[in-house]
PDB file of N, CA and C in Angstrom:
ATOM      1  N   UNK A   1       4.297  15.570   6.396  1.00  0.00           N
ATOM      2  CA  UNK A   1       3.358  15.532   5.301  1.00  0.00           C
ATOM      3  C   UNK A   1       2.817  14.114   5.180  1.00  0.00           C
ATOM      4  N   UNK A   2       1.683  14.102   4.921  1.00  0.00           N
ATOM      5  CA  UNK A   2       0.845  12.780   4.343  1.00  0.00           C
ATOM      6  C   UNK A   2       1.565  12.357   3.463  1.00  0.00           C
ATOM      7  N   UNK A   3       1.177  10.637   3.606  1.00  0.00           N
ATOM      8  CA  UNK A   3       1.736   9.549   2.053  1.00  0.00           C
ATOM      9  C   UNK A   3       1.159  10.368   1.182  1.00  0.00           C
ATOM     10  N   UNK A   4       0.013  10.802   0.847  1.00  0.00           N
ATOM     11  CA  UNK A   4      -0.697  11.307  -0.024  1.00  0.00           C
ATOM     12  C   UNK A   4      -0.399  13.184  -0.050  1.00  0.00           C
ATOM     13  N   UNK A   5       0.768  13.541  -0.649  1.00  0.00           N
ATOM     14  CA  UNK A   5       1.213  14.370  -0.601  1.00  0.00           C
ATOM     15  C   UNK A   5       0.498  15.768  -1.299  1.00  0.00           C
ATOM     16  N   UNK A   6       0.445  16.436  -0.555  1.00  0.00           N
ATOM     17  CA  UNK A   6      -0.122  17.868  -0.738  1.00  0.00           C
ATOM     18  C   UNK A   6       0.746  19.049  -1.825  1.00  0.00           C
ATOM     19  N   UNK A   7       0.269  19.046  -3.156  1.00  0.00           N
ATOM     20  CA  UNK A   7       1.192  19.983  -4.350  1.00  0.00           C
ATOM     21  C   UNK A   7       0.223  21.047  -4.424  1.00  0.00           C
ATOM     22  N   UNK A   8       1.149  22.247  -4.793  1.00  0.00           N
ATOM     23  CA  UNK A   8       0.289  23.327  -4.928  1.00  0.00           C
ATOM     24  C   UNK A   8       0.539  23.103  -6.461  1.00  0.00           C
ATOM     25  N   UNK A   9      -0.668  23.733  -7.193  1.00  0.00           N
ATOM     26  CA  UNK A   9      -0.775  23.240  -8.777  1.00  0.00           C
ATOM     27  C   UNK A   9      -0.964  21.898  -9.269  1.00  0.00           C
ATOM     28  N   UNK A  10      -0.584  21.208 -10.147  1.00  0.00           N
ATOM     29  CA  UNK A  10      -0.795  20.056 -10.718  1.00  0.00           C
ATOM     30  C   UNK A  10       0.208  19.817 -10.116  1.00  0.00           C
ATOM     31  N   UNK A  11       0.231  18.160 -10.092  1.00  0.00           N
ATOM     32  CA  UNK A  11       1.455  17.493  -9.309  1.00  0.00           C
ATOM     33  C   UNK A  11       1.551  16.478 -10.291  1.00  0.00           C
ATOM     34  N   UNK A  12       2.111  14.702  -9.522  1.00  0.00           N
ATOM     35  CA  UNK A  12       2.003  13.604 -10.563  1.00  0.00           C
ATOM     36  C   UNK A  12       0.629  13.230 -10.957  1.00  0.00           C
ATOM     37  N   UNK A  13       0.391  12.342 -12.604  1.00  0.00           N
ATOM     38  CA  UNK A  13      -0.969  12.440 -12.695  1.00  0.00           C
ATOM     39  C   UNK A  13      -1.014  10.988 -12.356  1.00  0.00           C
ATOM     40  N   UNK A  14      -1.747  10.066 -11.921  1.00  0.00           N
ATOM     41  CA  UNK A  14      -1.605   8.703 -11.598  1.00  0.00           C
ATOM     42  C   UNK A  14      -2.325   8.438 -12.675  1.00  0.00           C
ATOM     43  N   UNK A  15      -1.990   7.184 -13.405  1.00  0.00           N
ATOM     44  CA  UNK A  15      -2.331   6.166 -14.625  1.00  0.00           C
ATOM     45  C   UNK A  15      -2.328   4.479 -13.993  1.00  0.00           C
ATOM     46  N   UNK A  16      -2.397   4.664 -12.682  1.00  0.00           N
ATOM     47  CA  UNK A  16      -2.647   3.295 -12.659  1.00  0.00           C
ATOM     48  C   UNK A  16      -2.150   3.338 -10.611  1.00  0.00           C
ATOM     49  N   UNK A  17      -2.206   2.334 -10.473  1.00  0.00           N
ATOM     50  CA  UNK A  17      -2.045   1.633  -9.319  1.00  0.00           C
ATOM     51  C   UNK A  17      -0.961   2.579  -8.683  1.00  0.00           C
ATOM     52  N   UNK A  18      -0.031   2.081  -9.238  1.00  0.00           N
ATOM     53  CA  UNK A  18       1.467   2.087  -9.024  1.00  0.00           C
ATOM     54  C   UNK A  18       2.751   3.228 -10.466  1.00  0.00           C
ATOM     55  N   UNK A  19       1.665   3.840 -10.305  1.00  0.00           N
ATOM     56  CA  UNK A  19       2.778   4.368 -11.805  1.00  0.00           C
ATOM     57  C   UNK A  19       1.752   5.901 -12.213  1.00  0.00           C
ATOM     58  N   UNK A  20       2.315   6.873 -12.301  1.00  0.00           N
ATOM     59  CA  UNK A  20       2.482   7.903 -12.771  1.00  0.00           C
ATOM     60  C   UNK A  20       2.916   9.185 -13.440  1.00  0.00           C
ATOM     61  N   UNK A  21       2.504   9.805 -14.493  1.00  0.00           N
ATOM     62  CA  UNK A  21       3.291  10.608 -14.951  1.00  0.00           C
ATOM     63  C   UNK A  21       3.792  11.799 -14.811  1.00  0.00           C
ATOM     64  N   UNK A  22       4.819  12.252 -14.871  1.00  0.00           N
ATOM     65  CA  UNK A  22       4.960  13.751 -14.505  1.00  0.00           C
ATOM     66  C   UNK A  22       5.083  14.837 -15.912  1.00  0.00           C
ATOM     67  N   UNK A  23       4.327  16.063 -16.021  1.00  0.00           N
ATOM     68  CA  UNK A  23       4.261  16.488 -17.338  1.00  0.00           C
ATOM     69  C   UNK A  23       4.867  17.869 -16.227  1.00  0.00           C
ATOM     70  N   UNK A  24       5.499  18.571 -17.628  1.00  0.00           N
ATOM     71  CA  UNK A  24       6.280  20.511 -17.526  1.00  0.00           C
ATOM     72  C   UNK A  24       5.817  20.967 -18.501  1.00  0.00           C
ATOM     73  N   UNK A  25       6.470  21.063 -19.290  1.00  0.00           N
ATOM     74  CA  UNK A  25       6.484  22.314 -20.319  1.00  0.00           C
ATOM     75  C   UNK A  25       5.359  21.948 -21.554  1.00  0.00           C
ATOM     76  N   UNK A  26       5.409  20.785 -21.473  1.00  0.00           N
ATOM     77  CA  UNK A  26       4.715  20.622 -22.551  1.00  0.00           C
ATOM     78  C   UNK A  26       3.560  19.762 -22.250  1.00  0.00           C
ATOM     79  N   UNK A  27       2.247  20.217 -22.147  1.00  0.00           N
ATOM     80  CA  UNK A  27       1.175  19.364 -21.288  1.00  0.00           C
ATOM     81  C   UNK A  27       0.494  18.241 -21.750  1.00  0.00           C
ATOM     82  N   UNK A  28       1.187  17.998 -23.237  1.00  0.00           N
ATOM     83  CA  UNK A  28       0.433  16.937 -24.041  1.00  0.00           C
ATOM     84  C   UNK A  28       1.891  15.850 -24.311  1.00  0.00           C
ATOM     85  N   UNK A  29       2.817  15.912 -23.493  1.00  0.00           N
ATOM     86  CA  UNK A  29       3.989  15.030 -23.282  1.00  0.00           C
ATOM     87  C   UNK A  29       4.565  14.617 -22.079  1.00  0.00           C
ATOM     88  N   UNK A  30       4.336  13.519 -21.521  1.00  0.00           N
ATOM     89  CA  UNK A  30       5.009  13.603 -20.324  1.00  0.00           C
ATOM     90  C   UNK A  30       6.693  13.789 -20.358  1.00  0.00           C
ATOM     91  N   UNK A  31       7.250  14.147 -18.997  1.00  0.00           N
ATOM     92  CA  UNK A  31       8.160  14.522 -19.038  1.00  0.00           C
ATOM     93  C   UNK A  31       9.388  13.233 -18.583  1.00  0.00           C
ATOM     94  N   UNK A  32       8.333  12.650 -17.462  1.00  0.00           N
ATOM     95  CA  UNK A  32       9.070  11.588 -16.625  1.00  0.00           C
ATOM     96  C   UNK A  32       7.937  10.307 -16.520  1.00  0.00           C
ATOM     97  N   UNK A  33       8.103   8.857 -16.116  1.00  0.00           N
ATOM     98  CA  UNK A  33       6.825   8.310 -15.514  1.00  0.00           C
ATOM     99  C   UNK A  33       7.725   7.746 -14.134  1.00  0.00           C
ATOM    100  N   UNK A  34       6.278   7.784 -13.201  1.00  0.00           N
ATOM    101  CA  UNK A  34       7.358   7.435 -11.594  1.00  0.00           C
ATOM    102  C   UNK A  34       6.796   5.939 -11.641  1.00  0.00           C
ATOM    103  N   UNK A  35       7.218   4.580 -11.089  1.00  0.00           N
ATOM    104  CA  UNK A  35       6.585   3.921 -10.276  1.00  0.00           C
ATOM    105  C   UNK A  35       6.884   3.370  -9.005  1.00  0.00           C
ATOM    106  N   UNK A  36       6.061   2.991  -8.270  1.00  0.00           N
ATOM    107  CA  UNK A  36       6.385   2.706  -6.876  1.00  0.00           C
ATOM    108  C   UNK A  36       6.660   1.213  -7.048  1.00  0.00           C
ATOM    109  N   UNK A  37       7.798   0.881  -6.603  1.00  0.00           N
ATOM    110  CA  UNK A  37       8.181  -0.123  -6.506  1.00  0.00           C
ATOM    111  C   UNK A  37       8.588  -0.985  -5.304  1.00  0.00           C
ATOM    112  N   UNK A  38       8.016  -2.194  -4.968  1.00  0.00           N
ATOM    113  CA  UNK A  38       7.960  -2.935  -3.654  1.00  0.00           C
ATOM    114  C   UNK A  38       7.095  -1.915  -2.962  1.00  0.00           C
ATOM    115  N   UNK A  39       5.788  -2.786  -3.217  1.00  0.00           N
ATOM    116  CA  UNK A  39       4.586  -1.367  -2.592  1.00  0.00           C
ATOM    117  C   UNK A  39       4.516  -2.315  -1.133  1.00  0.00           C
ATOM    118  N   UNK A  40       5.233  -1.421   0.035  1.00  0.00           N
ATOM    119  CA  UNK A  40       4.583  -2.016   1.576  1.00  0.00           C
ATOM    120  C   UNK A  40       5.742  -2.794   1.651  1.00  0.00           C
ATOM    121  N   UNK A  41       7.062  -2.833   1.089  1.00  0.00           N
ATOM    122  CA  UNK A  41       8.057  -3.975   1.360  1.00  0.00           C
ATOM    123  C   UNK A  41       9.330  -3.074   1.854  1.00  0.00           C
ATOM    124  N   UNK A  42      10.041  -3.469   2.398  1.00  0.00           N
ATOM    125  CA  UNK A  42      11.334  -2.997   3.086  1.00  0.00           C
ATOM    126  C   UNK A  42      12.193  -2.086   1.934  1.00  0.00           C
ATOM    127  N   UNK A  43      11.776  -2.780   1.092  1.00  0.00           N
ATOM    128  CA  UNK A  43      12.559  -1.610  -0.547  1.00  0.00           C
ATOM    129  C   UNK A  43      11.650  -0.706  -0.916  1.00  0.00           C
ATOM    130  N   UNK A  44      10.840  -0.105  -0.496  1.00  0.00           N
ATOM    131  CA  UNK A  44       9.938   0.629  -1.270  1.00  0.00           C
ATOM    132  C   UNK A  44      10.453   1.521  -2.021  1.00  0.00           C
ATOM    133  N   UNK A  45      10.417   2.502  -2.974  1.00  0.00           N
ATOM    134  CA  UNK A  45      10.561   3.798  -3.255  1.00  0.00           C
ATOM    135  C   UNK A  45      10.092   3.976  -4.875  1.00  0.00           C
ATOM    136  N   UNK A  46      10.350   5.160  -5.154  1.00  0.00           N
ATOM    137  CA  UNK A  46       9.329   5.689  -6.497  1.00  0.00           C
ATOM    138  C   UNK A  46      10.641   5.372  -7.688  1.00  0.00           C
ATOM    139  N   UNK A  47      10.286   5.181  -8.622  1.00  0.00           N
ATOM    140  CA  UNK A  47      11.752   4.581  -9.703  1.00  0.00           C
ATOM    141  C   UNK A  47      11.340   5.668 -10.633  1.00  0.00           C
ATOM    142  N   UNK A  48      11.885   6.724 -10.855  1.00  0.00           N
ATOM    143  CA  UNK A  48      11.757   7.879 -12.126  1.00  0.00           C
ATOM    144  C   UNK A  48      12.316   7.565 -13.709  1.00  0.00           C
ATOM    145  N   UNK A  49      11.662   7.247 -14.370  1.00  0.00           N
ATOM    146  CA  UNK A  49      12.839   7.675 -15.536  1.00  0.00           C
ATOM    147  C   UNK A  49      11.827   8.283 -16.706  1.00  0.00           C
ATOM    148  N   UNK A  50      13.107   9.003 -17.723  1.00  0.00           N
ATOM    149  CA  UNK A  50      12.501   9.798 -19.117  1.00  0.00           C
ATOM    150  C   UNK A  50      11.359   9.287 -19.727  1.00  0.00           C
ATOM    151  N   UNK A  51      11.076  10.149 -20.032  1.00  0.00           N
ATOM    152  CA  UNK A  51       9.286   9.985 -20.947  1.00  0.00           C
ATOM    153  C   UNK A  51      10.182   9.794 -22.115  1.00  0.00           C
ATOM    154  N   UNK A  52       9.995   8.222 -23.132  1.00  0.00           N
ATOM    155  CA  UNK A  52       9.757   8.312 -24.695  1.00  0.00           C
ATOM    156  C   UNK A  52       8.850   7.439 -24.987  1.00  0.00           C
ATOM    157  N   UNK A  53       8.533   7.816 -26.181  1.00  0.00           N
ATOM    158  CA  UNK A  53       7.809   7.261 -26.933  1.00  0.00           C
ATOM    159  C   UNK A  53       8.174   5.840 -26.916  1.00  0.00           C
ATOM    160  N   UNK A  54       9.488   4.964 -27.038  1.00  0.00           N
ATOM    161  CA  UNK A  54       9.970   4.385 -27.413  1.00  0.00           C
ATOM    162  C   UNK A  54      10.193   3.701 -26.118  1.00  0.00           C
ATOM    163  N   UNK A  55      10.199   2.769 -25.252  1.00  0.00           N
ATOM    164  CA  UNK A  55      10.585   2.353 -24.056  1.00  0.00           C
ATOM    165  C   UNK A  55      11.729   2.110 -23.793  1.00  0.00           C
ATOM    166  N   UNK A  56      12.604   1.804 -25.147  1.00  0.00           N
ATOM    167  CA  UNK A  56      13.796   1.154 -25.425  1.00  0.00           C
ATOM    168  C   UNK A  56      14.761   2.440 -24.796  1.00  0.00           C
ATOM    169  N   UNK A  57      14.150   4.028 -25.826  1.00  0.00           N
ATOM    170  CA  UNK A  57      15.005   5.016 -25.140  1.00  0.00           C
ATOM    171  C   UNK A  57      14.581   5.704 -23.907  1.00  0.00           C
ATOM    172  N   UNK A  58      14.094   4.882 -22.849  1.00  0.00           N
ATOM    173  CA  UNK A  58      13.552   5.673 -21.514  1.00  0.00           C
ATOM    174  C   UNK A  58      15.306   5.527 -20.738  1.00  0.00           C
ATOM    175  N   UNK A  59      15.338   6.426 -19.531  1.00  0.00           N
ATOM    176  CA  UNK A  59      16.482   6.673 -19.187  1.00  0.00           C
ATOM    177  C   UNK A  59      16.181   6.466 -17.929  1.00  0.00           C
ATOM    178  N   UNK A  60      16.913   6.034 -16.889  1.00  0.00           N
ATOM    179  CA  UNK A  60      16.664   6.210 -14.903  1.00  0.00           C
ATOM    180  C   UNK A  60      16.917   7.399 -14.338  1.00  0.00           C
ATOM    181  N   UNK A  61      16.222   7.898 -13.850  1.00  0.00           N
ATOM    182  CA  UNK A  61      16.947   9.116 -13.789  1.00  0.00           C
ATOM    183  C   UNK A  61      16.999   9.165 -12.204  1.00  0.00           C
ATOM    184  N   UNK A  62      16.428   8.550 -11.268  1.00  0.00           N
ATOM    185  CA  UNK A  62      16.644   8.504  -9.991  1.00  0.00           C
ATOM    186  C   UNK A  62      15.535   7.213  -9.271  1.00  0.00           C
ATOM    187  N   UNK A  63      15.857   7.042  -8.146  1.00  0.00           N
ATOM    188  CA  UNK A  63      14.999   6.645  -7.298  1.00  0.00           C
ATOM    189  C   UNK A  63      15.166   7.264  -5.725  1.00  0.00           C
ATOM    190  N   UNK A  64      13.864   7.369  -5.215  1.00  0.00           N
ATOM    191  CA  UNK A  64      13.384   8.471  -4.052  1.00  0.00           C
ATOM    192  C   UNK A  64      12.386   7.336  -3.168  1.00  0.00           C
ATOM    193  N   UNK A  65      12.404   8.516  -2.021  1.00  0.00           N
ATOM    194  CA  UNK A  65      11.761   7.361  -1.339  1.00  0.00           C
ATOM    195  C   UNK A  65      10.088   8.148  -1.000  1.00  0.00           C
ATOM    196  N   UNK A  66      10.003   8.956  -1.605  1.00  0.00           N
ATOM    197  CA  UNK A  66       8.817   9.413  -1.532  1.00  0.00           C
ATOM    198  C   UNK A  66       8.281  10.342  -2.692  1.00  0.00           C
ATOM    199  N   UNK A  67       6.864   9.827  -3.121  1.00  0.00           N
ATOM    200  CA  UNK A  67       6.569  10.431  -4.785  1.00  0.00           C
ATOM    201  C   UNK A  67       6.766  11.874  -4.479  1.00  0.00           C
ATOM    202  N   UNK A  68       6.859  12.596  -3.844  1.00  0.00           N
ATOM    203  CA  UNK A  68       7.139  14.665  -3.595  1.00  0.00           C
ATOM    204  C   UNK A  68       8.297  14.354  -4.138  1.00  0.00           C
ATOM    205  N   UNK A  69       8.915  13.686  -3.791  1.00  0.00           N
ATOM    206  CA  UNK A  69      10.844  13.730  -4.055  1.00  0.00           C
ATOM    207  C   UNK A  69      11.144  13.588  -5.435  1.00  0.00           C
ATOM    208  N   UNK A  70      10.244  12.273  -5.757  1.00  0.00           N
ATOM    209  CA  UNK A  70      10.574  12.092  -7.332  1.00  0.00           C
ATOM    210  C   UNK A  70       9.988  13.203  -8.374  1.00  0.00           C
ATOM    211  N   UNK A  71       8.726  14.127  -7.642  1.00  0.00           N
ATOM    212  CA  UNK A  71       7.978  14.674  -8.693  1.00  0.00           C
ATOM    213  C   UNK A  71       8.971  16.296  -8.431  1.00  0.00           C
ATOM    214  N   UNK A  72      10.142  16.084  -7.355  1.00  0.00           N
ATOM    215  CA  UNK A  72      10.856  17.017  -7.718  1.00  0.00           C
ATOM    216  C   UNK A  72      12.231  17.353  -7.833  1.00  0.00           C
ATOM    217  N   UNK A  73      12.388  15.979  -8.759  1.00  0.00           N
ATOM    218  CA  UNK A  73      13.588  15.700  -8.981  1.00  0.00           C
ATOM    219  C   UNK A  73      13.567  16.084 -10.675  1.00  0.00           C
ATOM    220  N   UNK A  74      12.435  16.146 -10.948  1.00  0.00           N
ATOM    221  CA  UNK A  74      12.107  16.428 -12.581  1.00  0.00           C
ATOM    222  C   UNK A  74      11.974  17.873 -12.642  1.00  0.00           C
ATOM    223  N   UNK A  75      13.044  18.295 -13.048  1.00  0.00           N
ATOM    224  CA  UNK A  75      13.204  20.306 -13.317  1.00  0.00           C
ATOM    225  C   UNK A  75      12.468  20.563 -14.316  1.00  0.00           C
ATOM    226  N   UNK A  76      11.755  22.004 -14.561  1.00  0.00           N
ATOM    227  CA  UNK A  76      11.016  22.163 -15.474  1.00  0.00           C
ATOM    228  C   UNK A  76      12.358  23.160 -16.373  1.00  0.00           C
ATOM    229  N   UNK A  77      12.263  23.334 -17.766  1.00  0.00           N
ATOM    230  CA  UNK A  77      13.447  23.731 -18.381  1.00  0.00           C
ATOM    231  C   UNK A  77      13.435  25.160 -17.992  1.00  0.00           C
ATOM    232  N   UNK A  78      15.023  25.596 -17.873  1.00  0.00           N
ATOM    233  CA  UNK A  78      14.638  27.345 -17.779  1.00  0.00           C
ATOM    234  C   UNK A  78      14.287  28.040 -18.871  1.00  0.00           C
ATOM    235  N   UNK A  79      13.439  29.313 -18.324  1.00  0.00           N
ATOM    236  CA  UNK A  79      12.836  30.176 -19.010  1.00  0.00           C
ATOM    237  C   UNK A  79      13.563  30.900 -20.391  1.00  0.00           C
ATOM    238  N   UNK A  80      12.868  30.869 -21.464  1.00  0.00           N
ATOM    239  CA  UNK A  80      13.313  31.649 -22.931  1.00  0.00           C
ATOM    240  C   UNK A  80      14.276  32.350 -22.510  1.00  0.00           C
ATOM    241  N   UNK A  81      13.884  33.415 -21.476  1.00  0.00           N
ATOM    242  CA  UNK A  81      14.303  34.934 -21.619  1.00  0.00           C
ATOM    243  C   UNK A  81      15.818  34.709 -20.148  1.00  0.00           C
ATOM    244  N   UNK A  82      16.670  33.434 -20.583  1.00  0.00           N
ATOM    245  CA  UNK A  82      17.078  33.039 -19.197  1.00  0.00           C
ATOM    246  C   UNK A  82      18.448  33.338 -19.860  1.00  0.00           C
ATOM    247  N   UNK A  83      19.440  34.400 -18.455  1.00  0.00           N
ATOM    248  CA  UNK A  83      20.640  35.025 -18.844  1.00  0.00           C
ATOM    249  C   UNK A  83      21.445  34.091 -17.492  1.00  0.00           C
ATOM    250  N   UNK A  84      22.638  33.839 -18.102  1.00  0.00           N
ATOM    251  CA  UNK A  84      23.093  33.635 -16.061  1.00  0.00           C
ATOM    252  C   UNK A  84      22.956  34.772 -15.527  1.00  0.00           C
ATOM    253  N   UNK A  85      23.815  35.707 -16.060  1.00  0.00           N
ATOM    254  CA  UNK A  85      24.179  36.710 -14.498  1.00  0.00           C
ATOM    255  C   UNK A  85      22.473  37.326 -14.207  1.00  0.00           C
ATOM    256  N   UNK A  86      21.890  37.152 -14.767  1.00  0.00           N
ATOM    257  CA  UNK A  86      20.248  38.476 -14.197  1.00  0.00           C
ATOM    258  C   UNK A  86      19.596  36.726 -13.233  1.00  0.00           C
ATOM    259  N   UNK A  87      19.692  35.738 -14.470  1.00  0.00           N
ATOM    260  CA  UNK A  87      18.865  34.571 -13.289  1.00  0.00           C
ATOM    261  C   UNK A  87      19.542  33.593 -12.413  1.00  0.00           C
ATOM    262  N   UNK A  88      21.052  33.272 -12.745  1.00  0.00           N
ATOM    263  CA  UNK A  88      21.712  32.116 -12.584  1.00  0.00           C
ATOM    264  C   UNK A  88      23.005  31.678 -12.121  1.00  0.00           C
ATOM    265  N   UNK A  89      22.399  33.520 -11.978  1.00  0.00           N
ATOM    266  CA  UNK A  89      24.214  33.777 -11.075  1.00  0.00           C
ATOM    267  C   UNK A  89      23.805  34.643  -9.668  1.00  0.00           C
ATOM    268  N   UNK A  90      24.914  35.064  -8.926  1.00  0.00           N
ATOM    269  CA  UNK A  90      24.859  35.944  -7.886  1.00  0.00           C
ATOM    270  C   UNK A  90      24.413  37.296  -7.674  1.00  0.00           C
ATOM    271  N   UNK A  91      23.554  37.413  -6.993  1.00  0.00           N
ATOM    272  CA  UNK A  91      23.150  38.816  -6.601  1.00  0.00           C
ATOM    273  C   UNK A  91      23.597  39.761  -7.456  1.00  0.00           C
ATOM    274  N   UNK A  92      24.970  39.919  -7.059  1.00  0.00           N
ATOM    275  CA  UNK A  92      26.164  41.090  -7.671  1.00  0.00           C
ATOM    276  C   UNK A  92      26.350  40.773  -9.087  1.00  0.00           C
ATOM    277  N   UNK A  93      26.020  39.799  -9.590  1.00  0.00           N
ATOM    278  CA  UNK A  93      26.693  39.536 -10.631  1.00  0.00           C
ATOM    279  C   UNK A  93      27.790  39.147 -10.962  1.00  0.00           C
ATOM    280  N   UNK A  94      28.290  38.577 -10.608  1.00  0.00           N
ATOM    281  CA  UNK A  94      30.030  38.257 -10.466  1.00  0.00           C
ATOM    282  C   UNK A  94      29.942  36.523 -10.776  1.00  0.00           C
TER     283      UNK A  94
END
């Protein structure tokens, strides 16, 4: 795959150079912001952490070495209608 990675649907939204947000469930909140850090240097990779309001409470939540990785390292929450055994468990149910 290209640096410039190919998402089916919306992917990360870029806000700048080096830094982008990732939105789920809620499209008027981001969820995560990525940035690329050491752009072209032997350390490169994307630095993820929590969307707040507040910068103070943002969290790390990983670093990747390619923005696909980071934009899917951010799970979207499971569904309302979500049971284990019908979604989250085994076939059989067990």
């Amino acid at each position: 795959m290209s640096r410039e990675a190919q998402w089916i649907g919306d992917g990360p939204v870029r806000i700048g150079r080096d830094e982008w947000v990732l939105v789920r469930e809620n499209p008027r909140v981001p969820a995560a912001i990525v940035r690329l850090i050491d752009r072209g240097g032997p350390r490169e990779h994307y630095r993820v952490v929590s969307f707040d309001v507040d910068p103070s409470r943002r969290r790390l939540l990983g670093r990747y070495t390619s923005l696909e990785a980071a934009d899917r390292s951010v799970r979207y929450p499971p569904p309302a209608a979500y049971r284990r055994g019908v979604y989250g468990g085994p076939p059989n149910g067990r």
